[in-house]
C-alpha atoms as a PDB file:
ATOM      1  CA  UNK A   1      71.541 149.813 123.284  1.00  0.00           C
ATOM      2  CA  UNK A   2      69.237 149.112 119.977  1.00  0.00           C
ATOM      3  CA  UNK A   3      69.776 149.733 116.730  1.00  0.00           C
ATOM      4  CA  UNK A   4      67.691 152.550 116.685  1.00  0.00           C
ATOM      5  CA  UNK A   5      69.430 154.136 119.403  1.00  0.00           C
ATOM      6  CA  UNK A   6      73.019 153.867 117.777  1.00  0.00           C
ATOM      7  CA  UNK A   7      72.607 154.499 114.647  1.00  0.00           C
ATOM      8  CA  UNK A   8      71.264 157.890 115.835  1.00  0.00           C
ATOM      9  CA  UNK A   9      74.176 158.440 117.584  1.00  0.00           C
ATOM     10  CA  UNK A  10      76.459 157.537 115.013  1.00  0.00           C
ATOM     11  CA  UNK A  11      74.896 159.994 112.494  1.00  0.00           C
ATOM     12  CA  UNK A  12      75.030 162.722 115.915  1.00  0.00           C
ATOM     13  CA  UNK A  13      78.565 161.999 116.168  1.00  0.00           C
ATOM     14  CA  UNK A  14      79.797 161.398 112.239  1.00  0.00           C
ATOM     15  CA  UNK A  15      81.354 165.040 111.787  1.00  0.00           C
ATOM     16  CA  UNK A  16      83.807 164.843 114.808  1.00  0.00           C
ATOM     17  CA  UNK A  17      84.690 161.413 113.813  1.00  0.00           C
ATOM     18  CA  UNK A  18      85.928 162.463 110.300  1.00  0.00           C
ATOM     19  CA  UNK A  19      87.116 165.681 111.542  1.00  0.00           C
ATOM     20  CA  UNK A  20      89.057 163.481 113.756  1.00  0.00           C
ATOM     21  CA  UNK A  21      90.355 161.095 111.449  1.00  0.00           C
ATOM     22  CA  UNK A  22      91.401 163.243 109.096  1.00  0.00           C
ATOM     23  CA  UNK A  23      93.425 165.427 111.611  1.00  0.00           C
ATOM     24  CA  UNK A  24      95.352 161.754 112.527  1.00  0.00           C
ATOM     25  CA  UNK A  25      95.640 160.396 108.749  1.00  0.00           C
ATOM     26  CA  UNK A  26      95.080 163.783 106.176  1.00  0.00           C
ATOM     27  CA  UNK A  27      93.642 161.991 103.889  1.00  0.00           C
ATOM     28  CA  UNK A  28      90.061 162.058 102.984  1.00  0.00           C
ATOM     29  CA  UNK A  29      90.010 158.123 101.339  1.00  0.00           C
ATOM     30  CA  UNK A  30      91.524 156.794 104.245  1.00  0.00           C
ATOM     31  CA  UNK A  31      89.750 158.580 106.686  1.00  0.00           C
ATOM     32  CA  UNK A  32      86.280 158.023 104.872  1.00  0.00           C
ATOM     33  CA  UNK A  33      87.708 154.350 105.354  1.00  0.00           C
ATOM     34  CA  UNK A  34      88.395 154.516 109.209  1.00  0.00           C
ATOM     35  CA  UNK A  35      85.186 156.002 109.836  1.00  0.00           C
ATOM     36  CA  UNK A  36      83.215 153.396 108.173  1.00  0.00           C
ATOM     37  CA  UNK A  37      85.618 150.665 109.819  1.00  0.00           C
ATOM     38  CA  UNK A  38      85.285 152.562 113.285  1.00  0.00           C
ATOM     39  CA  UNK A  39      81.630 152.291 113.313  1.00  0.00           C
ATOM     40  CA  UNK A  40      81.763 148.697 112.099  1.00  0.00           C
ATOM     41  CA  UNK A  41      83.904 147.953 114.788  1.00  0.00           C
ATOM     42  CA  UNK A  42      81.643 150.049 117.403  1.00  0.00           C
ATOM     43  CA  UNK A  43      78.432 147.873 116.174  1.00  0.00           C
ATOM     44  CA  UNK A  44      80.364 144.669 116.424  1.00  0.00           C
ATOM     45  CA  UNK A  45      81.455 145.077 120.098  1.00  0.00           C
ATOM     46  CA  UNK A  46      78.735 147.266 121.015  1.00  0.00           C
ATOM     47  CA  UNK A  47      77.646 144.843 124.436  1.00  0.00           C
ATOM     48  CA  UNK A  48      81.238 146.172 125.584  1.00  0.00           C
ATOM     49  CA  UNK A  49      80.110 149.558 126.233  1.00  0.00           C
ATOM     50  CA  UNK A  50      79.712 149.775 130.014  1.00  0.00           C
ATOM     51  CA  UNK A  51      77.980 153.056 129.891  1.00  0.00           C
ATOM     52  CA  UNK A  52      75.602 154.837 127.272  1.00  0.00           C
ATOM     53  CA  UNK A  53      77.009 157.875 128.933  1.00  0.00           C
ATOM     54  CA  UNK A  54      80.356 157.575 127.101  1.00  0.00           C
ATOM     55  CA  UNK A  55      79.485 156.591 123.997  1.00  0.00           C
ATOM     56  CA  UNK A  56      81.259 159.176 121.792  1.00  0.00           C
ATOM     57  CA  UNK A  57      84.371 159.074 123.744  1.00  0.00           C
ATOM     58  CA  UNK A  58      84.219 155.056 123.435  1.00  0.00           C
ATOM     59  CA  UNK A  59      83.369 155.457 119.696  1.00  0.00           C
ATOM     60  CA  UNK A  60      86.113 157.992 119.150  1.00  0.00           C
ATOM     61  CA  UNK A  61      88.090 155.588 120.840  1.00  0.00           C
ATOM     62  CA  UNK A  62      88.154 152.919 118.342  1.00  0.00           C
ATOM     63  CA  UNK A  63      88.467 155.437 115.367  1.00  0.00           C
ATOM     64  CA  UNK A  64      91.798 156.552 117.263  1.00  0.00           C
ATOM     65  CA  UNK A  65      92.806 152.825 117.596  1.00  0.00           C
ATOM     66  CA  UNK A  66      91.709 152.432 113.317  1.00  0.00           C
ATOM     67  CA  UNK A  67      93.704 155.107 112.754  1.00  0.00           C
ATOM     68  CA  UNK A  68      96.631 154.146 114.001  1.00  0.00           C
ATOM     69  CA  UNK A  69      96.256 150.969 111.957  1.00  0.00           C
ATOM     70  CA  UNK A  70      95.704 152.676 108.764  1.00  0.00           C
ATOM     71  CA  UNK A  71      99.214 154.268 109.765  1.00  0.00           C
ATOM     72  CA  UNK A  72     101.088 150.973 110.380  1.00  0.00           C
ATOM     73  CA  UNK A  73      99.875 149.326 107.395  1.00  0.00           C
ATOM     74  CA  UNK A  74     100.782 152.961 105.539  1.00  0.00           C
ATOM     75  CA  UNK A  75     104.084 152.390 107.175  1.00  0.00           C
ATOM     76  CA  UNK A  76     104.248 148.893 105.323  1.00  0.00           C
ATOM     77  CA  UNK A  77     103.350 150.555 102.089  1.00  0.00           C
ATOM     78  CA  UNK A  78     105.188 153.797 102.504  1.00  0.00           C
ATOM     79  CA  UNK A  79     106.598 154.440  99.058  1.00  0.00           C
ATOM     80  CA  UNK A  80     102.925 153.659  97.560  1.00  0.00           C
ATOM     81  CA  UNK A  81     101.423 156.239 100.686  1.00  0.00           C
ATOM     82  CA  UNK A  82     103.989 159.056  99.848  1.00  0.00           C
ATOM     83  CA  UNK A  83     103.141 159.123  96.333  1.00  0.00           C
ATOM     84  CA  UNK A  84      99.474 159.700  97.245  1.00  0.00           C
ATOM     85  CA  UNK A  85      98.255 163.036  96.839  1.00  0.00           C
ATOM     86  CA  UNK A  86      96.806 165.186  99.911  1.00  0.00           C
ATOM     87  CA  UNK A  87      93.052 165.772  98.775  1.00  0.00           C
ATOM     88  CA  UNK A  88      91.630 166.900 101.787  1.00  0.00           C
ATOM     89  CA  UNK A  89      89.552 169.939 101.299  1.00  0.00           C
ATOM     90  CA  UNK A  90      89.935 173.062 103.073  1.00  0.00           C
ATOM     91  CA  UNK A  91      86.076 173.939 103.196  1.00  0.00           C
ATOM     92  CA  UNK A  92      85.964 173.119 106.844  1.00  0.00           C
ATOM     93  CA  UNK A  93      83.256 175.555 108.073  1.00  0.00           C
ATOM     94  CA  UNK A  94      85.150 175.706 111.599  1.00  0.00           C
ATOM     95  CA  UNK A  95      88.712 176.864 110.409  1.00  0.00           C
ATOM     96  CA  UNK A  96      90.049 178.968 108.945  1.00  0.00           C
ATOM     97  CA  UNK A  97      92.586 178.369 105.903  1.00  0.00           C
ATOM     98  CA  UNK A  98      95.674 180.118 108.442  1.00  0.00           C
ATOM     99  CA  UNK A  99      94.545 178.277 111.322  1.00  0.00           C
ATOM    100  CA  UNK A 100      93.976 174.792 109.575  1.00  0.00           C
ATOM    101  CA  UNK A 101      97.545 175.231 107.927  1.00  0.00           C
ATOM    102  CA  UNK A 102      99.201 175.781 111.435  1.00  0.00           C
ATOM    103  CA  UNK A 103      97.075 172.729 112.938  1.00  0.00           C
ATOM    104  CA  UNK A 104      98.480 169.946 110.284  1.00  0.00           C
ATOM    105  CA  UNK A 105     102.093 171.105 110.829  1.00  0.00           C
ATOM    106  CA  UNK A 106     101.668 170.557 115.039  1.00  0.00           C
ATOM    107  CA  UNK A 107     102.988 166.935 115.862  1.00  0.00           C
ATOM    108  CA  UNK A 108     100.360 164.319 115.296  1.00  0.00           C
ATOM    109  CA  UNK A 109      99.741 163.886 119.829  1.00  0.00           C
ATOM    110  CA  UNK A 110      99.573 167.785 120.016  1.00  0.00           C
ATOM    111  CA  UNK A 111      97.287 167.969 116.777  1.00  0.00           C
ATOM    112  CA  UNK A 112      94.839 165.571 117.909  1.00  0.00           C
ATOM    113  CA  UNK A 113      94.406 166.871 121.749  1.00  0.00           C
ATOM    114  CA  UNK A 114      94.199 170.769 120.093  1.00  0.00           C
ATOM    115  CA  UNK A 115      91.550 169.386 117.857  1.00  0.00           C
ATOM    116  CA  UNK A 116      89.394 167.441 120.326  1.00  0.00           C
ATOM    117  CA  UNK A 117      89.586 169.834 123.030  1.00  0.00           C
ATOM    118  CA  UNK A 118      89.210 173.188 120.485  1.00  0.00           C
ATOM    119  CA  UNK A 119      86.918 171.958 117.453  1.00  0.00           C
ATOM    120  CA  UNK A 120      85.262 168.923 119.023  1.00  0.00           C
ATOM    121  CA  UNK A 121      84.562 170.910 122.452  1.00  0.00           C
ATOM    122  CA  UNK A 122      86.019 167.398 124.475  1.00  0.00           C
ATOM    123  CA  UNK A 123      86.110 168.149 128.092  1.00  0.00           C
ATOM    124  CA  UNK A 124      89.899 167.594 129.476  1.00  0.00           C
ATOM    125  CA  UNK A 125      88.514 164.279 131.184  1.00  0.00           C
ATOM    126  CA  UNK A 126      87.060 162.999 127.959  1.00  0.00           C
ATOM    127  CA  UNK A 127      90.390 163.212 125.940  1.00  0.00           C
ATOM    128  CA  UNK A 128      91.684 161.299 128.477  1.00  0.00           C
ATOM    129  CA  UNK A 129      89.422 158.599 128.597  1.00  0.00           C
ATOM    130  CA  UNK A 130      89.637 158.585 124.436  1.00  0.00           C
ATOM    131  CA  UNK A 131      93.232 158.484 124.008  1.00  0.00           C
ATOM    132  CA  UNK A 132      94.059 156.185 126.709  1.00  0.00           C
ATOM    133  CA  UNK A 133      96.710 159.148 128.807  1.00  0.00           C
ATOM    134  CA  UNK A 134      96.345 160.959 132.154  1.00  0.00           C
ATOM    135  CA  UNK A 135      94.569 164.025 132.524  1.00  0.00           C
ATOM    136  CA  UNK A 136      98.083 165.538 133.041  1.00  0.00           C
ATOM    137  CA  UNK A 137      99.575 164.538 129.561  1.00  0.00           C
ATOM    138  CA  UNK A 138      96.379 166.070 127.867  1.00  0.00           C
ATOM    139  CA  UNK A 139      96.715 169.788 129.827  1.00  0.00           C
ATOM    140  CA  UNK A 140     100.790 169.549 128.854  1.00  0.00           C
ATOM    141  CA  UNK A 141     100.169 168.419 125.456  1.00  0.00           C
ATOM    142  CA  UNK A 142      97.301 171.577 124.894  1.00  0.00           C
ATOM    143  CA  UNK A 143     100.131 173.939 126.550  1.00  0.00           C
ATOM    144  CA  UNK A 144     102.389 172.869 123.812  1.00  0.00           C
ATOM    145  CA  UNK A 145     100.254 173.017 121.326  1.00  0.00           C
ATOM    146  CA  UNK A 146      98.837 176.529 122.026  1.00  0.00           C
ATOM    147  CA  UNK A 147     102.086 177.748 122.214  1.00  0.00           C
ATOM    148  CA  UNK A 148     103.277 176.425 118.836  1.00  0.00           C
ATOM    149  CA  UNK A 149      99.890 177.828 116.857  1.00  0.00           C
ATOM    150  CA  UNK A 150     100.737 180.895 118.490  1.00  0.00           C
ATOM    151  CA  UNK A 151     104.546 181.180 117.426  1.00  0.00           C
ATOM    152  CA  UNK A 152     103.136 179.702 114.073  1.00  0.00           C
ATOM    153  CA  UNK A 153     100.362 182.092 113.864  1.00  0.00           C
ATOM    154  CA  UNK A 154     102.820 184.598 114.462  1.00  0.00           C
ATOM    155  CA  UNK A 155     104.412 184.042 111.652  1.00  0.00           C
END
């Protein structure tokens, strides 16, 4: 892949990645910060791509895997990371205010598969391939978390 070529798929991909990252970390900073590492890391071991095909999913891949270590180093720091204020804007053009609330209070696994399969419009097979679980653990972790929006809808 050239530069060309990937740095016009970045740009084609850069709203799911932050909407992604900030469903995993809920904080703009650090998820402004996993992006930018994300596609770092994506340029830097871009001959390990097998297939053009999967691009996103690979890309979305490592931003899961940044993630995560944004949380374990948050986990090092957590007195400093509590005190941090939530800044993340509500101005998301996708969700409402209601349904946005009830997505940040699903468990982090069931938040993330809701939000790639529902906002991001991943196929069942891709959320596999991105977060690394069977095709099974993604359809019973979107059955839990429909059924907890709805009970929290309800409400």
């Amino acid at each position: 892949m050239d530069n060309p070529t990937f740095e016009k798929l970045v740009l084609e991909n850069e709203d799911t990645l932050y909407r992604v990252s900030m469903a995993i970390l809920k904080n703009e900073c650090d998820a402004q910060d996993a992006v930018h590492d994300a596609i770092l890391s994506a340029y830097i071991n871009l001959s390990k791509l097998r297939n053009e095909e999967y691009f996103k999913t690979w890309l979305v891949r490592i931003l899961i895997n940044q993630c995560k270590k944004e949380i374990k180093k948050r986990a090092h720091y957590a007195d400093v990371g509590d005190a941090l204020p939530d800044i993340r804007s509500r101005d998301n053009p996708y969700l409402s205010a209601e349904i946005s609330e009830a997505l940040d209070s699903l468990p982090p696994k069931l938040r993330l598969t809701v939000i790639l399969f529902y906002v991001e419009d991943y196929s069942i097979k891709e959320i596999s391939r991105a977060l690394n679980i069977p095709e099974g653990t993604v359809k019973s972790r979107l059955n839990k978390g429909r059924k907890l929006l709805r009970e929290l809808l309800k409400e």
